[in-house]
Protein backbone atom coordinates (compact mmCIF):
# COMPACT_ATOMS: atom_id res chain seq x y z
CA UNK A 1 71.86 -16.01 84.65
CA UNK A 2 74.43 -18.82 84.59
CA UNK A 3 75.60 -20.59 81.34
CA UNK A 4 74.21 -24.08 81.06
CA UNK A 5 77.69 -26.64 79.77
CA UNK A 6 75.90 -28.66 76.74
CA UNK A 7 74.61 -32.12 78.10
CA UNK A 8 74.00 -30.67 81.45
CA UNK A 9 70.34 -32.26 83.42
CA UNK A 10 67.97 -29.31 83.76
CA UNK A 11 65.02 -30.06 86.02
CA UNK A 12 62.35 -27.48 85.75
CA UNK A 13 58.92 -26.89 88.09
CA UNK A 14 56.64 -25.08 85.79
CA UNK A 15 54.20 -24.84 88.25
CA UNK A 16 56.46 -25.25 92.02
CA UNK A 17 54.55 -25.21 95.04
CA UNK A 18 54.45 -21.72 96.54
CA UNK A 19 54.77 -20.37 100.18
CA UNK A 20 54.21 -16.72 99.37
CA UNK A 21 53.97 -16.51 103.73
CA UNK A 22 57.49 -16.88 103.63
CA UNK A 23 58.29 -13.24 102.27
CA UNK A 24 56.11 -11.83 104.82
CA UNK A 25 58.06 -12.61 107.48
CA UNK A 26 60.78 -10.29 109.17
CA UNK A 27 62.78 -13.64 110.15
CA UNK A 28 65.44 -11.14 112.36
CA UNK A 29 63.20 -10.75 114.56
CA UNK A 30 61.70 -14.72 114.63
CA UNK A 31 65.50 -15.67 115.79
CA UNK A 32 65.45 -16.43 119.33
CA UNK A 33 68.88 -17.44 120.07
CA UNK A 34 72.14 -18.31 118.42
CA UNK A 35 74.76 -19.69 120.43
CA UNK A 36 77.49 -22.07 119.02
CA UNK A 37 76.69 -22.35 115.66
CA UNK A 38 73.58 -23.22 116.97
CA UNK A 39 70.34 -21.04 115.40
CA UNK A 40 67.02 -20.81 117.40
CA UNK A 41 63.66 -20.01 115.50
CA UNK A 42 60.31 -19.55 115.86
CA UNK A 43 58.64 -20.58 112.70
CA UNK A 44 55.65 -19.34 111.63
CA UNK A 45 52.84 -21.34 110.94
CA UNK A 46 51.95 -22.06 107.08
CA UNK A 47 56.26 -21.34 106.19
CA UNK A 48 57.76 -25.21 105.45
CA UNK A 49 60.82 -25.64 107.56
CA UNK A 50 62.97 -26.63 104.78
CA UNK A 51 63.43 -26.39 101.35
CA UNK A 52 61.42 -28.42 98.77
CA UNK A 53 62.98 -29.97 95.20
CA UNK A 54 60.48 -27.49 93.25
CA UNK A 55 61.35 -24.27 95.72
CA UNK A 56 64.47 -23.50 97.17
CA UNK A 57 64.02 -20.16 98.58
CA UNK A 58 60.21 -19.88 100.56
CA UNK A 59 61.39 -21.42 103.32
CA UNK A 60 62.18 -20.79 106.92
CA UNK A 61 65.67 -22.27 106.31
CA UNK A 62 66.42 -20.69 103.68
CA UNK A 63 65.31 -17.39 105.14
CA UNK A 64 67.29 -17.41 108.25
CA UNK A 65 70.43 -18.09 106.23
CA UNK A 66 69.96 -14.79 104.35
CA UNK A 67 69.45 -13.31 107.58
CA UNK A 68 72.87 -14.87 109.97
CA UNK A 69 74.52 -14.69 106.30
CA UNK A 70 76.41 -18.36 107.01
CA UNK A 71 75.12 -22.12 105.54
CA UNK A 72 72.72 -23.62 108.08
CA UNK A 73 71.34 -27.04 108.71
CA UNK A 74 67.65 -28.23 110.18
CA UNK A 75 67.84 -30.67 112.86
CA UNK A 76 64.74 -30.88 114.50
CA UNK A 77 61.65 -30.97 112.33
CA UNK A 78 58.11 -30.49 114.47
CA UNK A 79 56.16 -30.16 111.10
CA UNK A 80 56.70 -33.10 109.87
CA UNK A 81 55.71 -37.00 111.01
CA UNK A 82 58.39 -38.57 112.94
């Protein structure tokens, strides 16, 4: 719970976009390398590689992050139309 300042922009998702898959997933052991500051995965199939604006956590990004316990970014995106 966090307090809310008065006048502050709440956006809320009553019905967000799920990607239950996501908390299936032992992501330690989908880590292939990390050399760097560099983080290897293998994704699973059905898991978005990135957050969404209506869920923040049921992704593979935000997963891995949990796991290596550090900020990450995505640079390469094979599920999505370049």
């Amino acid at each position: 719970n966090v307090p809310v300042p008065r006048g502050a922009y709440i956006r809320v998702h009553a019905n967000p976009k799920r990607h239950l898959e996501a908390n299936d997933v032992d992501w330690s052991n989908h880590i292939l390398a990390e050399v760097h500051g560099l983080v290897v995965i293998d994704k699973p199939a059905a898991v978005p590689t990135v957050p969404t604006v209506d869920n923040l956590v049921e992704s593979a990004l935000s997963r891995v992050q949990e796991v290596v316990r550090q900020p990450l970014l995505s640079t390469s995106r094979l599920d999505t139309c370049t």
